[in-house]
Protein backbone atom coordinates (compact mmCIF):
# COMPACT_ATOMS: atom_id res chain seq x y z
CA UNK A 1 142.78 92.74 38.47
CA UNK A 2 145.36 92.15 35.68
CA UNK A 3 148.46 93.81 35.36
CA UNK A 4 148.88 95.98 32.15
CA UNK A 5 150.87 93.18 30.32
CA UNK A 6 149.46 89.72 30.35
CA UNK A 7 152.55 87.46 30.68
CA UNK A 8 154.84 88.88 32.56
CA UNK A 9 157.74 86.41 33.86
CA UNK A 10 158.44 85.38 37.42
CA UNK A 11 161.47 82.85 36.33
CA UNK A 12 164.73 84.38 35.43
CA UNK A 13 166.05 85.39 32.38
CA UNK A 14 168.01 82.71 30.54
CA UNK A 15 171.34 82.79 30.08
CA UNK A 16 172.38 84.86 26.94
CA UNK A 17 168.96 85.41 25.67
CA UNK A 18 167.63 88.60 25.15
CA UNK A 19 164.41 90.38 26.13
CA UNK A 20 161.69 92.26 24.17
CA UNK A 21 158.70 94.44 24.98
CA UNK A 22 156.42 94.51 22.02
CA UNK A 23 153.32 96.32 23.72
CA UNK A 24 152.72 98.28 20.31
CA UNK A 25 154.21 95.93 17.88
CA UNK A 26 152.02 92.46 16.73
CA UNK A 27 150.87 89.85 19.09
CA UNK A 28 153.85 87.73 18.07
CA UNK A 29 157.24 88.99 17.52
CA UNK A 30 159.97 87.25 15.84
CA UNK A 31 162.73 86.00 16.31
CA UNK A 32 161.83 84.13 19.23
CA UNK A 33 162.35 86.03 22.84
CA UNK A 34 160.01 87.15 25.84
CA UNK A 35 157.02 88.51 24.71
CA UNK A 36 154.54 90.97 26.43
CA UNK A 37 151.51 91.85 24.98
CA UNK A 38 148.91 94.46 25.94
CA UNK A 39 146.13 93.29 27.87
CA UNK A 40 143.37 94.78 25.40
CA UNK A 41 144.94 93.28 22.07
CA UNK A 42 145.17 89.98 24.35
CA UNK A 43 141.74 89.85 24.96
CA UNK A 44 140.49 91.05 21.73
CA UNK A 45 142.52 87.76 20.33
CA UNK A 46 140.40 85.22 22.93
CA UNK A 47 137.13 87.01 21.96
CA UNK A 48 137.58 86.88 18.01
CA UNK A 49 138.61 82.99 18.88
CA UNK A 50 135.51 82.29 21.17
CA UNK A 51 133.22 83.39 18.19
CA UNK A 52 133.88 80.71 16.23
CA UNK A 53 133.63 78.17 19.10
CA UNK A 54 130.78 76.66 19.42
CA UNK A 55 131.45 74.89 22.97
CA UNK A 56 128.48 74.23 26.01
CA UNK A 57 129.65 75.78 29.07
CA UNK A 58 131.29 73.02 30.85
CA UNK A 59 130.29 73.76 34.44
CA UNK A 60 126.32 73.72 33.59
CA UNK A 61 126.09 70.17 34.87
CA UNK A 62 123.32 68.08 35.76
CA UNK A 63 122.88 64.71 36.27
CA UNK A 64 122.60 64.08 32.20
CA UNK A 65 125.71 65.50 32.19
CA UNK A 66 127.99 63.46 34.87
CA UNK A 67 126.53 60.48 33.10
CA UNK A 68 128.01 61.46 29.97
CA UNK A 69 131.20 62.29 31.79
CA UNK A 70 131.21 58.61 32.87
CA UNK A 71 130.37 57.44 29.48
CA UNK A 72 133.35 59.21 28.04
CA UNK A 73 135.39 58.03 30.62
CA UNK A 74 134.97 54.54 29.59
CA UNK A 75 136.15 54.79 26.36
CA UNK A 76 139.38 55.24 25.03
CA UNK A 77 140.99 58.90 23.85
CA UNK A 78 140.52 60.02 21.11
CA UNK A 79 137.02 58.13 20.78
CA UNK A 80 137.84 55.05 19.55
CA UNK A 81 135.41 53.95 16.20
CA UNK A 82 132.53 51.72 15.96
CA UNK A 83 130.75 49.86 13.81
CA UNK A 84 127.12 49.93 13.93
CA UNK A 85 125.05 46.75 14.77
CA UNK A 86 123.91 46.87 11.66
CA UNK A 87 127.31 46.77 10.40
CA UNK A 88 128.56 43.22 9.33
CA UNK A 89 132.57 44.29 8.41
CA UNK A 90 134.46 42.45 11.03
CA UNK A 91 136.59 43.72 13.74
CA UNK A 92 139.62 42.68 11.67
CA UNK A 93 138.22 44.27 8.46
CA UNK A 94 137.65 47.33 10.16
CA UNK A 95 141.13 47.42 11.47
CA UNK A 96 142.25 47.28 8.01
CA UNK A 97 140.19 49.60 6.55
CA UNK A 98 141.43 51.82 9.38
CA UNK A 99 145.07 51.65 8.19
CA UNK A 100 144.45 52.06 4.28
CA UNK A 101 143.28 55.55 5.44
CA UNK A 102 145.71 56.33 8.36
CA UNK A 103 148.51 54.32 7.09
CA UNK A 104 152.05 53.58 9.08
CA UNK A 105 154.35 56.52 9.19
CA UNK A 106 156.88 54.02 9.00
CA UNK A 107 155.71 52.48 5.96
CA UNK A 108 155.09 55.96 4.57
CA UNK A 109 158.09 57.34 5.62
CA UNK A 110 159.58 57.81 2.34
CA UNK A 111 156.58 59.56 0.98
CA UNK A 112 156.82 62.31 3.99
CA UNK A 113 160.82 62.81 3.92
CA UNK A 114 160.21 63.00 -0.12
CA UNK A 115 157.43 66.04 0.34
CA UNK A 116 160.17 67.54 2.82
CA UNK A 117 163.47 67.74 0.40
CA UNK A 118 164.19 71.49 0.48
CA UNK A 119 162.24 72.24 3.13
CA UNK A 120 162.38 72.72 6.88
CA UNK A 121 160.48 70.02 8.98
CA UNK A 122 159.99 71.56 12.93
CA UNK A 123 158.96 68.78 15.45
CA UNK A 124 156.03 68.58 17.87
CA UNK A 125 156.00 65.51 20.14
CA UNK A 126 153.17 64.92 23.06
CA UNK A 127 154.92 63.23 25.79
CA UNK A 128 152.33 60.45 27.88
CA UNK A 129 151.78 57.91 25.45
CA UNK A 130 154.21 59.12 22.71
CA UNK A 131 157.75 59.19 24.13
CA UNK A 132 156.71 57.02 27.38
CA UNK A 133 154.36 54.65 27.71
CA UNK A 134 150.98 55.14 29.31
CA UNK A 135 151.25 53.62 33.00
CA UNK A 136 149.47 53.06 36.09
CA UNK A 137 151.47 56.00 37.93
CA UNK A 138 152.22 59.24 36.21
CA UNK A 139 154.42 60.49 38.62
CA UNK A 140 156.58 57.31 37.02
CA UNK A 141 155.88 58.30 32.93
CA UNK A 142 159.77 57.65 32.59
CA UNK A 143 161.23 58.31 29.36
CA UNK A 144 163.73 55.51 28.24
CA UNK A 145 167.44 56.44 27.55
CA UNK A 146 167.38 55.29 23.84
CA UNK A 147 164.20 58.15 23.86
CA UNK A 148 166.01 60.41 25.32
CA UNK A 149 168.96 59.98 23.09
CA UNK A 150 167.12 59.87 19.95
CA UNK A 151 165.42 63.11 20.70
CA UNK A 152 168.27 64.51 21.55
CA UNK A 153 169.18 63.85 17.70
CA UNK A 154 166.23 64.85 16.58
CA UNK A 155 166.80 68.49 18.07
CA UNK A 156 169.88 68.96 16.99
CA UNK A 157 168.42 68.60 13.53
CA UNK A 158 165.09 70.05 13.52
CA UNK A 159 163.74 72.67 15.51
CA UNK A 160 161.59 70.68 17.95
CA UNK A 161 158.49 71.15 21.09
CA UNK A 162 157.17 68.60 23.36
CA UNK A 163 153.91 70.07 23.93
CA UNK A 164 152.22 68.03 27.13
CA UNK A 165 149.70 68.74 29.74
CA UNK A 166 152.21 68.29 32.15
CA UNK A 167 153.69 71.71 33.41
CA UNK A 168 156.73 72.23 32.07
CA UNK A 169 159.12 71.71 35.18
CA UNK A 170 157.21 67.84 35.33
CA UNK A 171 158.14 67.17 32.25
CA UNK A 172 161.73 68.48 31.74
CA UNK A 173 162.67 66.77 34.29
CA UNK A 174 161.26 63.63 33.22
CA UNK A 175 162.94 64.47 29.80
CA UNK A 176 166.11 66.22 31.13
CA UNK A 177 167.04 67.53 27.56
CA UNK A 178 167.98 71.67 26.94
CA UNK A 179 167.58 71.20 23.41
CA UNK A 180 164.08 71.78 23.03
CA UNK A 181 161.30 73.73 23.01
CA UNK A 182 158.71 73.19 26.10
CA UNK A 183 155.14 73.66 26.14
CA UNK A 184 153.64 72.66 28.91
CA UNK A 185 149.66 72.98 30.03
CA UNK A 186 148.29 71.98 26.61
CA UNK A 187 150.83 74.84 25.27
CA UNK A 188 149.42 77.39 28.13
CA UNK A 189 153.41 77.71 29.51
CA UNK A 190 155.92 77.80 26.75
CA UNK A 191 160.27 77.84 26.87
CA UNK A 192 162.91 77.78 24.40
CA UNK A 193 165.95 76.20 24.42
CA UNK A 194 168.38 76.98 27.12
CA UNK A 195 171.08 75.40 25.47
CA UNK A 196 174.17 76.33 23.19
CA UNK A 197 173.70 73.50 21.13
CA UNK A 198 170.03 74.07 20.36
CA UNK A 199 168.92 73.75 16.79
CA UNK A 200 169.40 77.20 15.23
CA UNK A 201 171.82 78.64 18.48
CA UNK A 202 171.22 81.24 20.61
CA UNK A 203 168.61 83.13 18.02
CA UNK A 204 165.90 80.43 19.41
CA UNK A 205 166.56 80.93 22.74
CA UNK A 206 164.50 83.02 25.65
CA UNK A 207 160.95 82.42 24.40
CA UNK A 208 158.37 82.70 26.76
CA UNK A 209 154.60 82.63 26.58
CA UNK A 210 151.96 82.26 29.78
CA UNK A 211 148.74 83.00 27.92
CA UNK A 212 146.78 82.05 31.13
CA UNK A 213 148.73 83.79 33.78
CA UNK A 214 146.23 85.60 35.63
CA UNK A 215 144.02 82.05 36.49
CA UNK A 216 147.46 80.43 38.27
CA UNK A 217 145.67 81.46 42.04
CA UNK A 218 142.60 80.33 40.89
CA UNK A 219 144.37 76.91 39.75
CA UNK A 220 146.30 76.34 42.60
CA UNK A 221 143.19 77.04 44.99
CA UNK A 222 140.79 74.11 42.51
CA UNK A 223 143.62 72.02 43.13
CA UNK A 224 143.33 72.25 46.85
CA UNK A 225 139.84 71.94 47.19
CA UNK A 226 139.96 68.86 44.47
CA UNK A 227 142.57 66.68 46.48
CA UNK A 228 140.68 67.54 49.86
CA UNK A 229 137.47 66.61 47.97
CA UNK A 230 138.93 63.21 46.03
CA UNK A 231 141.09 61.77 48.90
CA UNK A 232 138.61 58.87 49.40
CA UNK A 233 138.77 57.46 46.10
CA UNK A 234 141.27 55.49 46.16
CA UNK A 235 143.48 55.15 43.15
CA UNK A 236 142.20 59.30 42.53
CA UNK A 237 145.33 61.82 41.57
CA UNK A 238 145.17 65.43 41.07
CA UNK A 239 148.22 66.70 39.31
CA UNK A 240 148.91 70.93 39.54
CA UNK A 241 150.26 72.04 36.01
CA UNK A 242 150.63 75.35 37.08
CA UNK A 243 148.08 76.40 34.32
CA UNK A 244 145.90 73.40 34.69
CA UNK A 245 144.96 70.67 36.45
CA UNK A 246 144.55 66.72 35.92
CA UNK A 247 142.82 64.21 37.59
CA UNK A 248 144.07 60.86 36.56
CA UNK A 249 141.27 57.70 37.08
CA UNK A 250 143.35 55.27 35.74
CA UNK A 251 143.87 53.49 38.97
CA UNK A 252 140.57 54.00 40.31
CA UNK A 253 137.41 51.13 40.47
CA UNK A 254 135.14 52.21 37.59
CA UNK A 255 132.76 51.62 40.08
CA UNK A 256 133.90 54.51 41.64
CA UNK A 257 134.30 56.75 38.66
CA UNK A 258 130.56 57.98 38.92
CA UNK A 259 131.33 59.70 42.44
CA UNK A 260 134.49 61.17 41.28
CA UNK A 261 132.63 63.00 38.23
CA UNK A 262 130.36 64.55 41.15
CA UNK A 263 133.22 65.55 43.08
CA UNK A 264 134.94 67.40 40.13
CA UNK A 265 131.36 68.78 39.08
CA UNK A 266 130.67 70.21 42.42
CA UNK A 267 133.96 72.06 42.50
CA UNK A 268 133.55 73.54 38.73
CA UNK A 269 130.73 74.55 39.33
CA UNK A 270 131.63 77.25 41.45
CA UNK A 271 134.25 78.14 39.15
CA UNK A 272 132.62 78.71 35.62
CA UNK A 273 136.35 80.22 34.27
CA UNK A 274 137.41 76.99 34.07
CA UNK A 275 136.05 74.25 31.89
CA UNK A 276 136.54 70.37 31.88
CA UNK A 277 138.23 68.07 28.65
CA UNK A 278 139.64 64.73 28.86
CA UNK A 279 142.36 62.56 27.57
CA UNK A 280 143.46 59.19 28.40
CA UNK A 281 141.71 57.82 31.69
CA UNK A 282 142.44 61.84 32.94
CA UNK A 283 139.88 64.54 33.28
CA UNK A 284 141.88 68.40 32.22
CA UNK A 285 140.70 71.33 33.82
CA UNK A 286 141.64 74.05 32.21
CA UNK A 287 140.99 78.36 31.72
CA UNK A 288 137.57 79.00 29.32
CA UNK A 289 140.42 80.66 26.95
CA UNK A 290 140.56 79.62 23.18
CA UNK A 291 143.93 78.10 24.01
CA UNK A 292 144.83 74.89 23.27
CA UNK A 293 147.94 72.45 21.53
CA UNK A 294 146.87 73.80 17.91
CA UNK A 295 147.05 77.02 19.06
CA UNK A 296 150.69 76.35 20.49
CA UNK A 297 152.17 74.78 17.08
CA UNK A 298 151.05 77.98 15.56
CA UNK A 299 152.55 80.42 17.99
CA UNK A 300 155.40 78.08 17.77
CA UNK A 301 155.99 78.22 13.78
CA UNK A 302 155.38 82.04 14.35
CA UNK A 303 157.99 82.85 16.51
CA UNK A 304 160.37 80.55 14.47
CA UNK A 305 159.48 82.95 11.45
CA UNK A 306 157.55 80.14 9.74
CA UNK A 307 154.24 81.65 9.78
CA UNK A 308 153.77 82.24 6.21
CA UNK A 309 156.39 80.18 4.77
CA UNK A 310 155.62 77.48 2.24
CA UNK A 311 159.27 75.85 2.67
CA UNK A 312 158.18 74.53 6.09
CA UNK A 313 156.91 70.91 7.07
CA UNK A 314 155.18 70.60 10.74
CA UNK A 315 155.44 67.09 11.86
CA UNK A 316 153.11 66.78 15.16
CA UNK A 317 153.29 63.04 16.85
CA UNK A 318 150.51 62.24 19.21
CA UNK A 319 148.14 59.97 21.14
CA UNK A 320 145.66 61.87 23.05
CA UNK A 321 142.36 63.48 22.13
CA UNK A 322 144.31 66.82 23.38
CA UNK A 323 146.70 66.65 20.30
CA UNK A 324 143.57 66.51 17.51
CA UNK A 325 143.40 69.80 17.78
CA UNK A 326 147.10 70.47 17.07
CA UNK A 327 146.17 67.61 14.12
CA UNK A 328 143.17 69.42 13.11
CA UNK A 329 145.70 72.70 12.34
CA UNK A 330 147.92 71.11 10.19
CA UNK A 331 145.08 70.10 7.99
CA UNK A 332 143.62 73.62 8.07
CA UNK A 333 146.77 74.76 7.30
CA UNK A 334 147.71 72.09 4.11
CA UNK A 335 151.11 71.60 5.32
CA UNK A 336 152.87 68.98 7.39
CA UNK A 337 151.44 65.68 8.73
CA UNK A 338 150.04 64.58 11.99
CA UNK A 339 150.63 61.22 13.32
CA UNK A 340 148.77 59.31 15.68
CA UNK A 341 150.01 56.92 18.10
CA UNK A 342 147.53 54.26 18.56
CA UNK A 343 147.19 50.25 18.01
CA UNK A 344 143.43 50.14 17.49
CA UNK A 345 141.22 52.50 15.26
CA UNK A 346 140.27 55.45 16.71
CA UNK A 347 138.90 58.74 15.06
CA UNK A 348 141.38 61.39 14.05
CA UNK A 349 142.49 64.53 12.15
CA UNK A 350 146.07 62.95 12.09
CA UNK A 351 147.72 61.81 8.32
CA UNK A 352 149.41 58.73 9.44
CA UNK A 353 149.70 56.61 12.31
CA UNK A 354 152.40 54.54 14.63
CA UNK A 355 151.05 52.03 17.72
CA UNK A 356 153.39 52.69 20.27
CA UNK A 357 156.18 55.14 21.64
CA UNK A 358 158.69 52.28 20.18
CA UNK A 359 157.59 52.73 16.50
CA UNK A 360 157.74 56.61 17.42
CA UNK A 361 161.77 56.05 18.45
CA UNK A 362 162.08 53.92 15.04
CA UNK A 363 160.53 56.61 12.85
CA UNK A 364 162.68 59.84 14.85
CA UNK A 365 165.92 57.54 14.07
CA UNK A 366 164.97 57.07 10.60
CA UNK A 367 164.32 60.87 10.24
CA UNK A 368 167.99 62.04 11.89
CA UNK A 369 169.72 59.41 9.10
CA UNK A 370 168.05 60.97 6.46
CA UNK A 371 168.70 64.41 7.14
CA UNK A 372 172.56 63.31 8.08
CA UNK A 373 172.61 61.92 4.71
CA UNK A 374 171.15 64.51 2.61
CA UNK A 375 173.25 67.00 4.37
CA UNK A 376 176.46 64.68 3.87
CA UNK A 377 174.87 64.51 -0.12
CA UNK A 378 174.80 68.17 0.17
């Protein structure tokens, strides 16, 4: 049984920010600060969502099904494209074609700074695969110091998320930056800025948003059974998010990958309020809510006040099949550009595209001198 307010905070309150209760105003309130919503006008927003989702129940699973787990498992995330057999453009001409349609932010990069004179660009950045590279361990995703640095820039410029799968204490303190907006588990577990300094001052400070707060037992007790159940694969890793769970395969014998799909089935199948997505050689477990990275860049622009605003330009950077749907919003909403980070052709609802987290560090320093100089042209 829910308490009256969904989100309800168990961390302290931050320094200097302040604290509101809007159980009879909107679901979002701006400007930004801890939000509480009513539990009916919560779930009234999940069911309107879940209408217009058309998604199989994840935990009906049969063997049809963990073979198409294993299937999707073997290829790259977001799915990478194919030509048919029938298909006689080369692998090099496809490549090509590829970046005439997605081209390089970098080579672009005058184009998008020109559509955002006189406007306000806000920053999304995934972190695996976007500010670190991908690697064998994820416990050792570091971030470089010329990353750091350089994001650090960035956020005193823009207004600017990392929005990961990685719970948010993971990932802070693999970024180590108070700067910056956090939103951790796919944008289920969101912060503000706990620092001074922070774009905008102490007005963006203090939010907070848990949309998912009442399935953190059930998580915790999935992620129990799930390393007790995986143990004996070697290379296996089950990674708590606090709002939901990862196991990374990237280290285990594909050979192997067909018995860890029936381990993961026959624990989420017991548990039909959770449902199973995947990114890059992980499998996400996450709540059944409508909830998701898209979702987060649009309570994010909310609570910044840019909900309706035309003099606004979202810029979301990402690699992972988990950030198309934060992609897929920006096109729905006809403003601001998503990039993907990728070196071979892969299907997308991103504008643009860079191949690797150094490109992404080339195109955030290019954006801090530009705004430095239009502000010194000011």
């Amino acid at each position: 049984m829910m308490n009256q307010n969904v989100i309800v905070s168990d961390r302290k309150a931050i320094l200097g920010s302040k604290t509101i209760t809007v159980s009879n105003s909107p679901l979002f309130s701006s400007p930004p600060t801890y939000f509480t919503f009513p539990r009916h006008k919560f779930l009234e927003l999940l069911e309107a969502a879940d209408k217009n989702s058309n998604n199989i129940n994840k935990n009906n699973l049969g063997a049809g099904k963990i073979a198409s787990w294993v299937d999707s498992m073997r290829d790259s995330s977001p799915t990478r494209l194919r030509s048919s057999s029938r298909d006689s453009v080369s692998d090099n001409d496809h490549k090509t074609s590829w970046i005439v349609r997605f081209p390089s932010a970098l080579n672009m990069f005058d184009k998008i700074v020109n559509a955002a004179k006189g406007k306000q660009i806000v920053m999304f950045l995934d972190y695996d695969g976007t500010l670190s590279p991908i690697v064998e361990d994820p416990d050792k995703a570091y971030i470089t110091h010329e990353m750091r640095e350089v994001v650090k820039n960035v956020a005193l410029n823009f207004p600017t998320a990392i929005v990961t799968g990685r719970s948010i204490d993971k990932v802070r303190g693999f970024v180590k930056l108070n700067e910056i907006y956090y939103a951790g588990s796919h944008g289920m577990d969101i912060e503000g800025p706990t620092s001074e300094y922070a774009y905008g001052g102490e007005s963006n400070q203090g939010v907070l948003f848990q949309p998912a707060r009442e399935f953190v037992p059930m998580i915790e007790k999935v992620y129990k059974i799930l390393e007790e159940k995986t143990k004996w694969i070697p290379g296996a890793m089950v990674e708590n998010n606090k709002f939901c769970l990862s196991v990374h395969f990237r280290r285990v014998d594909e050979k192997r990958w067909t018995g860890l799909a029936e381990q993961v089935k026959s624990v989420l199948i017991d548990y039909p309020q959770l449902k199973l997505t995947q990114g890059r050689k992980v499998l996400e477990i996450r709540p059944t809510i409508k909830w998701d990275k898209g979702q987060a860049l649009n309570f994010l622009l909310k609570s910044l006040g840019f909900e309706k605003s035309e003099d606004v330009v979202p810029v979301y950077i990402g690699d992972d099949r988990t950030d198309e749907d934060a992609f897929k919003v920006l096109r729905e909403r006809g403003q601001g550009f998503g990039i993907l980070v990728s070196k071979v052709p892969k299907e997308t609802n991103a504008s643009y595209s860079l191949q690797d987290p150094s490109q992404v560090n080339e195109f955030l320093r290019r954006l801090v001198e530009w705004k430095r100089k239009t502000v010194g042209e000011a």
